[in-house]
C-alpha atoms as a PDB file:
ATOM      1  CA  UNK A   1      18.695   3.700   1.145  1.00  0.00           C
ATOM      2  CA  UNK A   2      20.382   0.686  -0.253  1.00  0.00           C
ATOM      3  CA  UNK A   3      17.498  -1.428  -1.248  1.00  0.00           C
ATOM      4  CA  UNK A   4      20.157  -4.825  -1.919  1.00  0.00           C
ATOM      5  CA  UNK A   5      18.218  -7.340   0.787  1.00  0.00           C
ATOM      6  CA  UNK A   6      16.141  -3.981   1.887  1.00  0.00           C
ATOM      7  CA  UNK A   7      12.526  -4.946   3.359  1.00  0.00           C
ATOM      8  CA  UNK A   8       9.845  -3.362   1.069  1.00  0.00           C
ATOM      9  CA  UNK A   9       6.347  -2.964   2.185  1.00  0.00           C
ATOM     10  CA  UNK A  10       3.673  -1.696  -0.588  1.00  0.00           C
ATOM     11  CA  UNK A  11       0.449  -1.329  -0.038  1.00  0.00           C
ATOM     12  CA  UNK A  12      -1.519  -1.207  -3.323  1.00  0.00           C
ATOM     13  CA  UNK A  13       0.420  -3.494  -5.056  1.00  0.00           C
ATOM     14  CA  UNK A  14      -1.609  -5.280  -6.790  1.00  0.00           C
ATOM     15  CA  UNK A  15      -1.906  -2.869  -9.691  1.00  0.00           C
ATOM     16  CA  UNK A  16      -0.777   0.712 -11.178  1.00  0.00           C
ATOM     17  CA  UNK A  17       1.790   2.829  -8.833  1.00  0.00           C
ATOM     18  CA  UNK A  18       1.755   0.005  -6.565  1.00  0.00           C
ATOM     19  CA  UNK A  19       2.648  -2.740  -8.790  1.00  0.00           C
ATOM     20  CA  UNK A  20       5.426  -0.824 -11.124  1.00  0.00           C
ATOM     21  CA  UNK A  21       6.768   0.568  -7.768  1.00  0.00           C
ATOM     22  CA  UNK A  22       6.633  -3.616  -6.967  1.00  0.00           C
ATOM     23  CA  UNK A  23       8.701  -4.602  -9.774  1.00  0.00           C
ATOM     24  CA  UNK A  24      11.120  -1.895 -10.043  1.00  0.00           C
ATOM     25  CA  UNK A  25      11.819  -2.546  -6.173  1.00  0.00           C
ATOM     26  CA  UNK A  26      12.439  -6.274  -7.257  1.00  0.00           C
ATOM     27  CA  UNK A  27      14.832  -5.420 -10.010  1.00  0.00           C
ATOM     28  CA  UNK A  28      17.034  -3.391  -7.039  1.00  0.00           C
ATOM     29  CA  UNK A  29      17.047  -6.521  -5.270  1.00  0.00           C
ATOM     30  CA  UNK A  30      14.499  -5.729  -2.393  1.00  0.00           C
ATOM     31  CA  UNK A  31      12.250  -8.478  -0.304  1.00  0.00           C
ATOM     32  CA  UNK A  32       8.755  -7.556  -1.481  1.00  0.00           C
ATOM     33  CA  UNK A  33       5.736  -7.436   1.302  1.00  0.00           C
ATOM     34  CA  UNK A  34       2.784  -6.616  -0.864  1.00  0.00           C
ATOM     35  CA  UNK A  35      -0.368  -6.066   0.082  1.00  0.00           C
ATOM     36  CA  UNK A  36      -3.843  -5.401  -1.829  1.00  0.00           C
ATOM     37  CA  UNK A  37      -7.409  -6.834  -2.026  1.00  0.00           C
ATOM     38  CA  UNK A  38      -7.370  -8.023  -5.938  1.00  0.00           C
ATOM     39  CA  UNK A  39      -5.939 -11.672  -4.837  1.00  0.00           C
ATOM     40  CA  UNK A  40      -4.951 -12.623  -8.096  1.00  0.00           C
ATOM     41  CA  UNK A  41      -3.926  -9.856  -9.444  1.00  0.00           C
ATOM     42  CA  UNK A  42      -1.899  -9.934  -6.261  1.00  0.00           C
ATOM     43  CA  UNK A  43      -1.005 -13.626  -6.604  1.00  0.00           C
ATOM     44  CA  UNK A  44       0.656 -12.515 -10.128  1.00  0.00           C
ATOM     45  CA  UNK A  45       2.700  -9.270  -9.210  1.00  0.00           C
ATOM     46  CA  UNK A  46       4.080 -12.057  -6.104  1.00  0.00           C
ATOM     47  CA  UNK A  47       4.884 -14.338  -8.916  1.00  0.00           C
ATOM     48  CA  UNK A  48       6.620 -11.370 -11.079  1.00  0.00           C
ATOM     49  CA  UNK A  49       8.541 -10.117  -8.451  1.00  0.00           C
ATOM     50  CA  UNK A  50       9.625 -12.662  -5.872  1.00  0.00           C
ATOM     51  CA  UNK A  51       7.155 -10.926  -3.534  1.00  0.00           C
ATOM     52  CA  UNK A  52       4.966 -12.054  -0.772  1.00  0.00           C
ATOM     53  CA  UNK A  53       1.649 -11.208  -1.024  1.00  0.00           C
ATOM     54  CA  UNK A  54      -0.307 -10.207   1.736  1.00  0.00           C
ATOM     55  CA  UNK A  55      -4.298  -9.946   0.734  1.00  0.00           C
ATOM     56  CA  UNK A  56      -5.535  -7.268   3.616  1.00  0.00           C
ATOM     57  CA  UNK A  57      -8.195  -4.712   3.600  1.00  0.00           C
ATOM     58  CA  UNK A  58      -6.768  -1.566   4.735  1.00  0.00           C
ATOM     59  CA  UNK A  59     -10.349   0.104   4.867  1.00  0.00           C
ATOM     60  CA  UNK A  60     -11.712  -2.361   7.405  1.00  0.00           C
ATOM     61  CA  UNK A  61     -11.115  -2.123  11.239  1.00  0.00           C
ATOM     62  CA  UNK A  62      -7.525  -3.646  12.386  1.00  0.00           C
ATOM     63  CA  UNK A  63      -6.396  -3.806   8.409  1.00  0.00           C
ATOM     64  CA  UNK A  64      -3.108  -2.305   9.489  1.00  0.00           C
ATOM     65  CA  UNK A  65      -2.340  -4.109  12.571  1.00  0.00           C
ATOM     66  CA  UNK A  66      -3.041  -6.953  10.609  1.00  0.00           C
ATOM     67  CA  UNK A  67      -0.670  -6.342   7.534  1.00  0.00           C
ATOM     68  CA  UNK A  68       1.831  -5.039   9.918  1.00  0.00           C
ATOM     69  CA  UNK A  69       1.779  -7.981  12.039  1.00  0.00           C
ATOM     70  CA  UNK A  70       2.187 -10.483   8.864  1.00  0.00           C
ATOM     71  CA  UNK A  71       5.142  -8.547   7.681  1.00  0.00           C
ATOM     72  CA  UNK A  72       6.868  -8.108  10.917  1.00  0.00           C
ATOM     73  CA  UNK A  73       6.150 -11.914  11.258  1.00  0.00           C
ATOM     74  CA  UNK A  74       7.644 -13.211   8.321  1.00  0.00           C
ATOM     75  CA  UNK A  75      10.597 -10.241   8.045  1.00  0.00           C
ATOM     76  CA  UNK A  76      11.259  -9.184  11.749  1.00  0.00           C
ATOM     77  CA  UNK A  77      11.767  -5.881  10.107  1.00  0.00           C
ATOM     78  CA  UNK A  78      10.339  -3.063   7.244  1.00  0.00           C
ATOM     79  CA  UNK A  79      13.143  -1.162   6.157  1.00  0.00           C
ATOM     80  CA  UNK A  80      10.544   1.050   3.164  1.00  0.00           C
ATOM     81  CA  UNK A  81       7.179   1.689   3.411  1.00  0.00           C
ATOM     82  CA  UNK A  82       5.384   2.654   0.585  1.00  0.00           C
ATOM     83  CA  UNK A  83       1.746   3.473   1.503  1.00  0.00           C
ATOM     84  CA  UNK A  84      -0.130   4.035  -2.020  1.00  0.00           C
ATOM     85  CA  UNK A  85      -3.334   2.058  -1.311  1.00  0.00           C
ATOM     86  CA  UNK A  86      -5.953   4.242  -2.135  1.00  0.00           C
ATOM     87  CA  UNK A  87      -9.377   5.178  -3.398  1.00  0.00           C
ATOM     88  CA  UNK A  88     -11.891   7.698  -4.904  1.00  0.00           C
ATOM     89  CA  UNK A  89     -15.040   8.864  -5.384  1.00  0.00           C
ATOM     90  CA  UNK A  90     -16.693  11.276  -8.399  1.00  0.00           C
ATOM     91  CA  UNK A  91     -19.184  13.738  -7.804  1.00  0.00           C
ATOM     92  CA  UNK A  92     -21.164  16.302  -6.079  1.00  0.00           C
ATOM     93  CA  UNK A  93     -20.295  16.293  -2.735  1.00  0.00           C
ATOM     94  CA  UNK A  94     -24.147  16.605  -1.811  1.00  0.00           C
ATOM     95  CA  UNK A  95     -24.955  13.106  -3.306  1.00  0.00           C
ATOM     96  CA  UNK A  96     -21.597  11.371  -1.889  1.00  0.00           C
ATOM     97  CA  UNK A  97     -22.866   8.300   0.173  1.00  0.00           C
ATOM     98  CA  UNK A  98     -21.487   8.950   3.767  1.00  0.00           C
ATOM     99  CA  UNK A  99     -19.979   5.213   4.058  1.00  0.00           C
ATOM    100  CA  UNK A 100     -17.888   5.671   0.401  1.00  0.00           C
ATOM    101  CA  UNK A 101     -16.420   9.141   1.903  1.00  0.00           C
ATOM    102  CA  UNK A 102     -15.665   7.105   5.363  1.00  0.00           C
ATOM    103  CA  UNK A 103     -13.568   4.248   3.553  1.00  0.00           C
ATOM    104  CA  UNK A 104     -12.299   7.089   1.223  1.00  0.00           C
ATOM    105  CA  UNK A 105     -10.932   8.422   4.532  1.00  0.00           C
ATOM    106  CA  UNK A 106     -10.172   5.173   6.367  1.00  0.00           C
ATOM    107  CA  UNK A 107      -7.727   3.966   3.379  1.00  0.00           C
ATOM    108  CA  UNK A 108      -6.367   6.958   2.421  1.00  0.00           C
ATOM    109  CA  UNK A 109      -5.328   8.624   5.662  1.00  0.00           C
ATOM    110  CA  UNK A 110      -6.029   6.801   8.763  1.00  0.00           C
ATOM    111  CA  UNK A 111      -4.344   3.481   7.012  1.00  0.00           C
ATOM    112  CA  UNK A 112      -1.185   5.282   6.682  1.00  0.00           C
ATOM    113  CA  UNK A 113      -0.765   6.773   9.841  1.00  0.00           C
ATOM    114  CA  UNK A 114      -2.002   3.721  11.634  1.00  0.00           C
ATOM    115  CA  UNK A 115       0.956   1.666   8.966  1.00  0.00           C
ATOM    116  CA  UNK A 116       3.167   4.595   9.904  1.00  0.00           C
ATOM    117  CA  UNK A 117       2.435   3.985  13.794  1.00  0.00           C
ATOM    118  CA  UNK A 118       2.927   0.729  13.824  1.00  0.00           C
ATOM    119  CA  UNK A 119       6.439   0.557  11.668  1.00  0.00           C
ATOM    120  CA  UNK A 120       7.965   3.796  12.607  1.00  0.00           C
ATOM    121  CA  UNK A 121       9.549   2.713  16.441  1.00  0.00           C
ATOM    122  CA  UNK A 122      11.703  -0.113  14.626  1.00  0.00           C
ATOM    123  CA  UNK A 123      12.930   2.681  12.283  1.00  0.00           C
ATOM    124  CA  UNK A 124      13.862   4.526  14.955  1.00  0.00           C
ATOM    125  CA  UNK A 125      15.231   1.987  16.785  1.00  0.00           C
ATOM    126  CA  UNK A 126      17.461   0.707  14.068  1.00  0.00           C
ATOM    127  CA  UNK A 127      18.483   4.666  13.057  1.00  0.00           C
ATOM    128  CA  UNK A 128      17.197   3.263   9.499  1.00  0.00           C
ATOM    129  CA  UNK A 129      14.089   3.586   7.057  1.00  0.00           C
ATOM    130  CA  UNK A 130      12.327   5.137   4.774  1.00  0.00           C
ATOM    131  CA  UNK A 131       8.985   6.156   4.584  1.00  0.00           C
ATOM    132  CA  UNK A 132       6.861   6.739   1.515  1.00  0.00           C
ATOM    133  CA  UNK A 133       3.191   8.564   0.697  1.00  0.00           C
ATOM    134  CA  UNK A 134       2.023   8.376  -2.799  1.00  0.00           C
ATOM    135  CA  UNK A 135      -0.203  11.574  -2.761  1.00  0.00           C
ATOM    136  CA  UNK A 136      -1.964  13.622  -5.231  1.00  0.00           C
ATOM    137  CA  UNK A 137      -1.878  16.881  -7.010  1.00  0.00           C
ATOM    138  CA  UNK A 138      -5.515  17.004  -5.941  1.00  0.00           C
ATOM    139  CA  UNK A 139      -4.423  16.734  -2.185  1.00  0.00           C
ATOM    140  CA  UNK A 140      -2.186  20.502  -3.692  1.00  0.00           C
ATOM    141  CA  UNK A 141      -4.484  22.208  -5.123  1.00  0.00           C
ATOM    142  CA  UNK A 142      -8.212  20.599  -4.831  1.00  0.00           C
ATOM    143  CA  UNK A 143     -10.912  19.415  -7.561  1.00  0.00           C
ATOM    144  CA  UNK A 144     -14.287  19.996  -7.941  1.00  0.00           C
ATOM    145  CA  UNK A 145     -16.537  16.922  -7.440  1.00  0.00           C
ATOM    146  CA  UNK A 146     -13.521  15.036  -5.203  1.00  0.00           C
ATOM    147  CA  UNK A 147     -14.022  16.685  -2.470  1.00  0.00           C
ATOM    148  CA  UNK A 148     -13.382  13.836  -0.215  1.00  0.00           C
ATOM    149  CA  UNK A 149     -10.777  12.226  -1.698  1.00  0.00           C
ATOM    150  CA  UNK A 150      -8.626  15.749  -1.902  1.00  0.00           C
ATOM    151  CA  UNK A 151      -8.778  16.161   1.586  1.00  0.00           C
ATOM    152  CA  UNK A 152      -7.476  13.142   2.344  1.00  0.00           C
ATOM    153  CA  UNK A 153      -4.365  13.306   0.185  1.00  0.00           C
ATOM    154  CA  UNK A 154      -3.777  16.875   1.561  1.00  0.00           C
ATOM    155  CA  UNK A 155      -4.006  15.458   4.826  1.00  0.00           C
ATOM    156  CA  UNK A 156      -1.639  12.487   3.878  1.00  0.00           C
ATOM    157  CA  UNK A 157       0.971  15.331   2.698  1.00  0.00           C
ATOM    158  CA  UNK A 158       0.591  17.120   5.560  1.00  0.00           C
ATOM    159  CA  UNK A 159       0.899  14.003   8.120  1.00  0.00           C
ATOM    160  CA  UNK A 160       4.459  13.362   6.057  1.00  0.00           C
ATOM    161  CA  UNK A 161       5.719  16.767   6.347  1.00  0.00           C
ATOM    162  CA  UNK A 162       4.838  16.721  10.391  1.00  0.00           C
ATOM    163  CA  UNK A 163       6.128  12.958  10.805  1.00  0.00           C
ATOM    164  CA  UNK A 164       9.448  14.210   8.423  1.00  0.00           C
ATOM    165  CA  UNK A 165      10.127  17.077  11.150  1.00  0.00           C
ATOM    166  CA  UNK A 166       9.334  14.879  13.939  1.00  0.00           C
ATOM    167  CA  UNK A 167      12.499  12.169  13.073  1.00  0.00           C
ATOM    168  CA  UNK A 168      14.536  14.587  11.608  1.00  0.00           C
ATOM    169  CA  UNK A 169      18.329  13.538  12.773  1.00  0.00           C
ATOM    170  CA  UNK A 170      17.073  10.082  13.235  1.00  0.00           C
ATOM    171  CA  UNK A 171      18.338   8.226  10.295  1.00  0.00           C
ATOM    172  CA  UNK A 172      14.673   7.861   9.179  1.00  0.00           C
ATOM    173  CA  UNK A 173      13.655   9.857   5.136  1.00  0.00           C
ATOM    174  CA  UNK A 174       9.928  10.696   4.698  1.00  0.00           C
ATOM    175  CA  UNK A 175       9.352  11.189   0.788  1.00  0.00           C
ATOM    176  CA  UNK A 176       5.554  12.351  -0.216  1.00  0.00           C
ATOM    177  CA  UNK A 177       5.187  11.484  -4.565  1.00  0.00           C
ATOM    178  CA  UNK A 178       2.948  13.610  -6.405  1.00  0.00           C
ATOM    179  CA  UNK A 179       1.116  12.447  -9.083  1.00  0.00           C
ATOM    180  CA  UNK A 180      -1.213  14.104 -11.353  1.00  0.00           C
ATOM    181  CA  UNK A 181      -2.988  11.724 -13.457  1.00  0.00           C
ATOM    182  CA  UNK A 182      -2.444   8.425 -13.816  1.00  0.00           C
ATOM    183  CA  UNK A 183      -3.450   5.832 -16.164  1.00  0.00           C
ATOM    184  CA  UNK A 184      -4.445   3.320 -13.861  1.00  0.00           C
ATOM    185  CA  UNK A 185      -7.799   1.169 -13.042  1.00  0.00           C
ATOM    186  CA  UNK A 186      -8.168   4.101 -10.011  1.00  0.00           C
ATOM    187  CA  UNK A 187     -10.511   5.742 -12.641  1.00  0.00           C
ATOM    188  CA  UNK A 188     -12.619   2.377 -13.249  1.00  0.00           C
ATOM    189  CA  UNK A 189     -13.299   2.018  -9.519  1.00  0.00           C
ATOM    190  CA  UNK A 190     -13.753   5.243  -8.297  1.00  0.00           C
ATOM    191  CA  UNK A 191     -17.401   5.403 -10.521  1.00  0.00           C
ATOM    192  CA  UNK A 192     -16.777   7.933 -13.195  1.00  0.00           C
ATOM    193  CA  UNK A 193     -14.238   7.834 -16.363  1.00  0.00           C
ATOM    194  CA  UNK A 194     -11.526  10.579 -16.890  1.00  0.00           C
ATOM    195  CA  UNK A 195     -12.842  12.131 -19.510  1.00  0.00           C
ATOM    196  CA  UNK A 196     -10.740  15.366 -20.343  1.00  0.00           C
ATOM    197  CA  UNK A 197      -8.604  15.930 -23.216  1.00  0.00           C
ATOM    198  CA  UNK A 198      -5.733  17.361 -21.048  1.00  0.00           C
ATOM    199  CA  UNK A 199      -3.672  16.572 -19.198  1.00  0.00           C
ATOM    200  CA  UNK A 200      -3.358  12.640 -20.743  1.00  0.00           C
ATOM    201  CA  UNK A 201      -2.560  10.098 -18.173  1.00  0.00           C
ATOM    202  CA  UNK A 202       0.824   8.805 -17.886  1.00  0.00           C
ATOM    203  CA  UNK A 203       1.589   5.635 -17.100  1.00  0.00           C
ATOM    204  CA  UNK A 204       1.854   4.373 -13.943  1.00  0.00           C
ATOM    205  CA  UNK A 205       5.612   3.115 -14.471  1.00  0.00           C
ATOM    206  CA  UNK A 206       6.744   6.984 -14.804  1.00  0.00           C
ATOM    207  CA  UNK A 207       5.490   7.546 -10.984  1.00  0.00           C
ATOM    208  CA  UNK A 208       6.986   4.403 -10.156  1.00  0.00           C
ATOM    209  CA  UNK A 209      10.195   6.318 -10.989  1.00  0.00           C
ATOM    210  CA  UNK A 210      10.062   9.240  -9.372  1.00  0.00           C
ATOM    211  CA  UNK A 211       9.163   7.038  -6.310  1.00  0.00           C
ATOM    212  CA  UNK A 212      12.450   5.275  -6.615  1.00  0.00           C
ATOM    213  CA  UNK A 213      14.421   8.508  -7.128  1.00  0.00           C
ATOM    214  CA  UNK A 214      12.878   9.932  -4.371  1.00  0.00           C
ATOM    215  CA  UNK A 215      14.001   6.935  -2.202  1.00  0.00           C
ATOM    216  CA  UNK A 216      17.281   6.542  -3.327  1.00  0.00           C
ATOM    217  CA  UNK A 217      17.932  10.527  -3.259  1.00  0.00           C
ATOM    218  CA  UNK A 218      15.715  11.045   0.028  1.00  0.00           C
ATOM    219  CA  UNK A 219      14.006  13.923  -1.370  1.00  0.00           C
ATOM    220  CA  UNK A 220      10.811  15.261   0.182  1.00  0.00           C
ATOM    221  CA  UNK A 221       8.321  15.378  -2.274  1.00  0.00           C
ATOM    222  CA  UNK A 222       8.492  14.600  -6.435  1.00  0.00           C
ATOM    223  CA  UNK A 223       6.269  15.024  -8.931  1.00  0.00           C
ATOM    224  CA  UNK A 224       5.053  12.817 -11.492  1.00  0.00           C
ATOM    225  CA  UNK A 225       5.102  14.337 -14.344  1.00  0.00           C
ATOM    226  CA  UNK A 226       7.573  17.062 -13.473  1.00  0.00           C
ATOM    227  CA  UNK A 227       5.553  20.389 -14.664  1.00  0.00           C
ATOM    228  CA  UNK A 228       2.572  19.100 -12.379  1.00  0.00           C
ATOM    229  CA  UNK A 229       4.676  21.149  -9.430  1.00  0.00           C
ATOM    230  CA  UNK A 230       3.231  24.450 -11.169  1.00  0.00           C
ATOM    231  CA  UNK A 231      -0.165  24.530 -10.314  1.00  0.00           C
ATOM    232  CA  UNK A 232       0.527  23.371  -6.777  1.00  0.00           C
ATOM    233  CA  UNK A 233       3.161  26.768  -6.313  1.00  0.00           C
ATOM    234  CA  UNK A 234       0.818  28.671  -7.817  1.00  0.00           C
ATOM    235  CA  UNK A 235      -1.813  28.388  -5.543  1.00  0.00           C
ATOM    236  CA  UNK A 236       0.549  28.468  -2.523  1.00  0.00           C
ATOM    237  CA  UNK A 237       1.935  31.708  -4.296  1.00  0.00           C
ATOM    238  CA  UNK A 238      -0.983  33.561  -5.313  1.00  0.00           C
ATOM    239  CA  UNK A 239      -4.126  31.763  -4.179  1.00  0.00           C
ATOM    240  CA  UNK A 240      -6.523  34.394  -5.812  1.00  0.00           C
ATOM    241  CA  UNK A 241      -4.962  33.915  -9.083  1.00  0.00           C
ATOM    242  CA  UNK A 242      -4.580  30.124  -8.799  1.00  0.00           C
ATOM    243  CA  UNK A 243      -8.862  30.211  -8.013  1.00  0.00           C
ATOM    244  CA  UNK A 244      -9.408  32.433 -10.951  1.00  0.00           C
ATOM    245  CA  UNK A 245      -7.951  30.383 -13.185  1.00  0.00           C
ATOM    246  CA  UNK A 246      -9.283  27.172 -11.660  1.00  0.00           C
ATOM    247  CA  UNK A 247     -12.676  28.799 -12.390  1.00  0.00           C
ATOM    248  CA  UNK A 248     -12.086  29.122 -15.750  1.00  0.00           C
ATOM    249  CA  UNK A 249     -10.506  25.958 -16.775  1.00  0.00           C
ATOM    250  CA  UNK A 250     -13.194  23.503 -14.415  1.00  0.00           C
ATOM    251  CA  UNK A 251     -10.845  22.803 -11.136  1.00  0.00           C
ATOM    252  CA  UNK A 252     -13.530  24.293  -8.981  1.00  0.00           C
ATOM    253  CA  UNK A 253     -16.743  25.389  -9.700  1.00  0.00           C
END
């Protein structure tokens, strides 16, 4: 995709992925829809980048429709989508609150299709676009205590890979991004630290890009950092071995 005048919609822009992703797009000479609840954080990436900023709830009923309808407002168009709003939630699935693992699932699956939904006929009408999903290795391979969360990202994967067969032909590029961890405020507001020596976060710029190269190569999934592909092959490759190992090392438990 070139993204020279391209129309860039980001949701979770505000900070981490979603903000690097925000002014790397900028730098490439993109017009910046950006979306996110933090308003002034929000407010500042705008200012950064150029962007508009679009301060909608993607958890709450019509949140899509909503951002969808300012974009297509303002633009006419979304030529990228980049759907990498997102949240999670720490702990024993038993004490999970059932309204934390609905918005879990509301903004990190249903938000994206419904985005998805709503953008995709243009796309296909203009034989143009690309769409994005910033995923997770937990969505690959699963973690203890994020139950939730890993479902959804698997689910977000596996929406891309259907959606990517679907407009195959039809000038439209689905890309999922794969990031392990992250060193991001994703941590802060999901409840619970990350407190393990290893892996170390990276930062949030490296994802960034590995988005871009995924958009400007139209590759169908990357991984951020590069190595995190392993444990997601191993499991698909030997699942027995992959659980063993998780057993031992405090993946699963």
């Amino acid at each position: 995709m070139r993204l020279q005048g391209a129309v860039a919609l980001v949701t979770g822009a505000s900070s981490g992925i979603g903000g690097a992703a925000a002014v790397m797009l900028a730098e490439r000479g993109a017009s910046l829809a950006l979306a996110g609840r933090d308003q002034d954080a929000l407010r500042a990436i705008a200012e950064r980048t150029g962007g508009h900023a679009l301060s909608v709830d993607l958890a709450e009923p019509g949140g899509a429709e909503r951002l969808a309808s300012l974009a297509l407002e303002r633009w006419g168009r979304v030529d990228l989508l980049i759907s990498n709003a997102g949240a999670g939630w720490a702990g024993d699935l038993a004490a999970m609150p059932l309204d934390v693992a609905e918005r879990l699932v509301a903004l990190n699956l249903l938000a994206p299709m419904r985005l998805t939904r709503l953008l995709l006929p243009g796309m296909l009408e203009r034989g143009a676009g690309h769409l994005v999903y910033v995923g997770s290795i937990a969505g690959a391979t699963g973690v203890a205590r994020e139950a939730v969360y890993s479902a959804t990202k698997a689910g977000l994967a596996t929406f891309a890979d259907s959606v990517r067969e679907e407009v195959a032909g039809k000038g439209v590029a689905v890309s999922v991004v794969v990031p392990g961890v992250v060193d991001t405020p994703f941590f802060d507001r999901r409840g619970s630290a990350y407190d393990r020596a290893w892996p170390a976060p990276i930062p949030a710029e490296r994802v960034a890009r590995a988005l871009l190269r995924a958009v400007a190569a139209e590759r169908a999934e990357v991984f951020a950092p590069a190595w995190v592909r392993l444990p997601a092959r191993l499991k698909g490759a030997v699942p027995g071995l992959y659980r063993a190992l998780a057993l031992r090392f405090g993946q699963a438990r």
